[in-house]
Protein backbone atom coordinates (compact mmCIF):
# COMPACT_ATOMS: atom_id res chain seq x y z
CA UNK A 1 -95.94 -63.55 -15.78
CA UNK A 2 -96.81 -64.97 -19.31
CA UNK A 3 -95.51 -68.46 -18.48
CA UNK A 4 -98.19 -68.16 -15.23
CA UNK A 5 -100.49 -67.02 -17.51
CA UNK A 6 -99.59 -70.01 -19.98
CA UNK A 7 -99.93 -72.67 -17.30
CA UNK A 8 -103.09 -71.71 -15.77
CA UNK A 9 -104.49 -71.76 -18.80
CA UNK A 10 -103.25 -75.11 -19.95
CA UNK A 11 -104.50 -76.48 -16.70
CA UNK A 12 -107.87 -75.03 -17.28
CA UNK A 13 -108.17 -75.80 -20.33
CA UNK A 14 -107.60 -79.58 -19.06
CA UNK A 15 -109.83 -79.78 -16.53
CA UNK A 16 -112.77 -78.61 -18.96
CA UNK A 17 -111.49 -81.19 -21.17
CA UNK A 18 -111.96 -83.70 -18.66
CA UNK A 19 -115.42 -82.48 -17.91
CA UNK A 20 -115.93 -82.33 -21.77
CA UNK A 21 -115.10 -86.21 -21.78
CA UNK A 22 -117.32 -87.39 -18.90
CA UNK A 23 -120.58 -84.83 -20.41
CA UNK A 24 -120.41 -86.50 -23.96
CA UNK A 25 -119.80 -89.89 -22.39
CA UNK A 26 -123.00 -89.19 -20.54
CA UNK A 27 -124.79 -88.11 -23.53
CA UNK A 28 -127.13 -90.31 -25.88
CA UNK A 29 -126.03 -91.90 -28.80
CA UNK A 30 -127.06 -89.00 -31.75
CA UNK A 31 -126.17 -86.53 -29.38
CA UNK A 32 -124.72 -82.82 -30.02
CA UNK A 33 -121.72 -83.38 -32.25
CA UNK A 34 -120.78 -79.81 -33.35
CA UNK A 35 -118.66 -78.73 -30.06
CA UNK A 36 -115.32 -79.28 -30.84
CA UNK A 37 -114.35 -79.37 -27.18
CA UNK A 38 -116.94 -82.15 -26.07
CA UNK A 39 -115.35 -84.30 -29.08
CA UNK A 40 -112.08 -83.72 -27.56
CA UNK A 41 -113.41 -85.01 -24.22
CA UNK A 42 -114.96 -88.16 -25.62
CA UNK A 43 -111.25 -88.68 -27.04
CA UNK A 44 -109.86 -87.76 -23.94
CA UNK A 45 -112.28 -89.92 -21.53
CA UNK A 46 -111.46 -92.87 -24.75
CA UNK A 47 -107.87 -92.56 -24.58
CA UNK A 48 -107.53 -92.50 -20.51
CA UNK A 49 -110.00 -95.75 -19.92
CA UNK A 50 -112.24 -93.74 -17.71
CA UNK A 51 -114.79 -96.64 -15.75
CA UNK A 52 -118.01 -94.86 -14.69
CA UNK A 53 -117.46 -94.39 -11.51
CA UNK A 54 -114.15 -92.04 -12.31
CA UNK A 55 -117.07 -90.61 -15.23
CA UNK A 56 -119.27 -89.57 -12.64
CA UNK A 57 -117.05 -88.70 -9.77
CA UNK A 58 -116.19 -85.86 -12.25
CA UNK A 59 -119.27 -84.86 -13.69
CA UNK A 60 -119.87 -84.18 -9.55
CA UNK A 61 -116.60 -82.25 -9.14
CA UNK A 62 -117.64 -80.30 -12.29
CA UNK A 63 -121.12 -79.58 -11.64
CA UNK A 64 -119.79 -78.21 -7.97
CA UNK A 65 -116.99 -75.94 -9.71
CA UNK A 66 -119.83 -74.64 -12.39
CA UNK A 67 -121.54 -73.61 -9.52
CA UNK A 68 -118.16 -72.35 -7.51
CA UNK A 69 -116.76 -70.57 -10.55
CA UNK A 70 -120.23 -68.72 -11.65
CA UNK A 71 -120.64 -67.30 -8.18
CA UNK A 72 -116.98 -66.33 -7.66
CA UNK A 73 -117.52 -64.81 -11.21
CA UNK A 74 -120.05 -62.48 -10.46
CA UNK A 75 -118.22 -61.18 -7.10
CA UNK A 76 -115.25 -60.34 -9.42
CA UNK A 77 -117.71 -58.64 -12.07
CA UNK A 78 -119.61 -56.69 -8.77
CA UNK A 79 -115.78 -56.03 -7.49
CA UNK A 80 -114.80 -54.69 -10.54
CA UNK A 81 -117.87 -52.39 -11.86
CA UNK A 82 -117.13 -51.35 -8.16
CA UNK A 83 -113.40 -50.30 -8.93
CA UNK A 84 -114.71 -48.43 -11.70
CA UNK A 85 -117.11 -46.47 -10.03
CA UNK A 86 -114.49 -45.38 -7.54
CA UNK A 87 -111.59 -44.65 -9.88
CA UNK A 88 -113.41 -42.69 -12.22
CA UNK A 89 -116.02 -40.88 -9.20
CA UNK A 90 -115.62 -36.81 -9.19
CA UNK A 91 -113.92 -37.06 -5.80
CA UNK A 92 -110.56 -38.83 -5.67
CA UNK A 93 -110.23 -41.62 -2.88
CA UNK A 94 -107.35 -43.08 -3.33
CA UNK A 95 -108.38 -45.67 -0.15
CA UNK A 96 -111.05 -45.96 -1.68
CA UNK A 97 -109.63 -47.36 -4.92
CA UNK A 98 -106.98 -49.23 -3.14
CA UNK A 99 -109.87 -51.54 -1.07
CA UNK A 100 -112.12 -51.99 -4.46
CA UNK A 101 -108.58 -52.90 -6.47
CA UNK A 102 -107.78 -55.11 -3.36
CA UNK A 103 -111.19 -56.59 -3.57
CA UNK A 104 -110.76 -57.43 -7.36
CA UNK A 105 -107.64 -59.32 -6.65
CA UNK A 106 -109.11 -61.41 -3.69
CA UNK A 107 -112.01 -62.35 -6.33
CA UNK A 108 -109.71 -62.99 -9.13
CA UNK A 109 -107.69 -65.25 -6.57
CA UNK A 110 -111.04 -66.91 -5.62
CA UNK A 111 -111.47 -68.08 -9.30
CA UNK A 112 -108.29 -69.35 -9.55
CA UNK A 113 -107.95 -71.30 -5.91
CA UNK A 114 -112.08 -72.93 -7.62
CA UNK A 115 -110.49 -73.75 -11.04
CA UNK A 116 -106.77 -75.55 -9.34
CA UNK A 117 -109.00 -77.17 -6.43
CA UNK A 118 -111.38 -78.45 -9.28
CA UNK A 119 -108.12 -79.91 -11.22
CA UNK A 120 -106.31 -81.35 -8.10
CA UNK A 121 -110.07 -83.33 -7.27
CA UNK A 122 -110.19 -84.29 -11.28
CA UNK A 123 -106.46 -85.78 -10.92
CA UNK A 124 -106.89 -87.58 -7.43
CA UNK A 125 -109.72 -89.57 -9.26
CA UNK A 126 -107.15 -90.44 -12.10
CA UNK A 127 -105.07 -93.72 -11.44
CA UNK A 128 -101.33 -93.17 -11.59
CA UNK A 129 -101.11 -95.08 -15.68
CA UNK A 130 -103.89 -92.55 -16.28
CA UNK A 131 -102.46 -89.60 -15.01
CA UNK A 132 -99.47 -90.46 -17.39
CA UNK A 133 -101.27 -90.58 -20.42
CA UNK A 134 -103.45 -87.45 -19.39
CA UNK A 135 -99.73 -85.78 -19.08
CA UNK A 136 -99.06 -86.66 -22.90
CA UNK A 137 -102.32 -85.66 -24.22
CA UNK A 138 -101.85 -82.46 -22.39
CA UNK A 139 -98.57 -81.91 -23.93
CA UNK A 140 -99.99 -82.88 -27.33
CA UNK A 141 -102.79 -80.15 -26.32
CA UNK A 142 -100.20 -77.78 -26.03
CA UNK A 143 -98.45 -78.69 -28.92
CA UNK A 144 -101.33 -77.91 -30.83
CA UNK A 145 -102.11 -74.95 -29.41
CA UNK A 146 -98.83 -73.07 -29.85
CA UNK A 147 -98.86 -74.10 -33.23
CA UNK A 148 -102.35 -72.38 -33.94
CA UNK A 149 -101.20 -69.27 -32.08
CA UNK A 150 -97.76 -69.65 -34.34
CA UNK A 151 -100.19 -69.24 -37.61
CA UNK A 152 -101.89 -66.77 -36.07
CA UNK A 153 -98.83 -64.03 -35.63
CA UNK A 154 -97.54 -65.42 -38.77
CA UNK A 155 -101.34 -64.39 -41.06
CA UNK A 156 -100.33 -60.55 -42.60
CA UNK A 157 -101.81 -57.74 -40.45
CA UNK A 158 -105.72 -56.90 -41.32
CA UNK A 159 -105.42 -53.13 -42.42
CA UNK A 160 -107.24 -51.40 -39.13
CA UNK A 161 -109.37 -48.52 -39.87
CA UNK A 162 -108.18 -45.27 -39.24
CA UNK A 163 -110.26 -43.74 -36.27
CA UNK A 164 -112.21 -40.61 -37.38
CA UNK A 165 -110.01 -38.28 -35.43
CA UNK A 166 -106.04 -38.69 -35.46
CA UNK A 167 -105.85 -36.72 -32.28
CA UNK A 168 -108.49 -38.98 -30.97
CA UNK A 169 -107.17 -41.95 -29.35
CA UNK A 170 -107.64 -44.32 -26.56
């Protein structure tokens, strides 16, 4: 489930990229250079040779899975402030909380079919010597990535506070 996890992820976090590329492309010169992903997507957008037709062809794609995503976002948050109210009512339903845990998973599975759709559009508009050297920055992405989590598990434990009451916990 983690390796899922670890690829969806990855791909997401390439499609923004791409998106990230053909925004700061788009933006003037003097523009907002403090977002560390939008500098990675000028790279990115550098690196692959994107013409402006391939710039805006995804600025389109990303604009319609913005709107996509933030819809299919809010169904999820409705589904599951939903779930709660029926797992936690006075009266247990457990049909009840079966449909609204049902209904969570069809609107987490919405997000995800939005965000691989988005990425399969975003790689048909790639050329095949493109798509190669997307595949390498990805897997320098990655590279990156792991090692950042790597020096994150590796930093000593902050001391936690001690809750007020020991018998106390959640």
């Amino acid at each position: 489930m983690k390796l899922k996890t670890l690829i969806f992820a990855l791909m997401t976090v390439s499609l923004f990229g791409i998106g990230a590329a053909v925004e700061a492309q788009a933006q003037p010169p003097g523009g907002n250079n403090f977002d560390g992903a939008q500098n990675r997507g000028a790279i990115i957008a550098r690196v692959l040779g994107l013409s402006d037709e391939q710039k805006m062809q995804i600025r389109q794609i990303n604009r319609r899975q913005r709107l996509a995503l933030r819809d299919a976002q809010q169904q999820l948050a409705d589904a599951r402030a939903e779930a709660d109210l029926a797992i936690y009512a006075n009266e247990y339903d457990e049909e009840l909380i079966g449909e609204k845990i049902r209904k969570v998973a069809v609107a987490q599975a919405e997000i995800t079919k939005i965000r691989l759709m988005s990425e399969v559009a975003v790689r048909n508009v790639l050329s095949p010597e493109q798509l190669v050297k997307f595949r390498d920055l990805r897997k320098r992405f990655q590279q990156q990535r792991r090692q950042r989590q790597q020096r994150r598990r590796d930093r000593p434990a902050r001391r936690q506070r001690k809750p007020a009451d020991p018998d106390v916990r959640l």
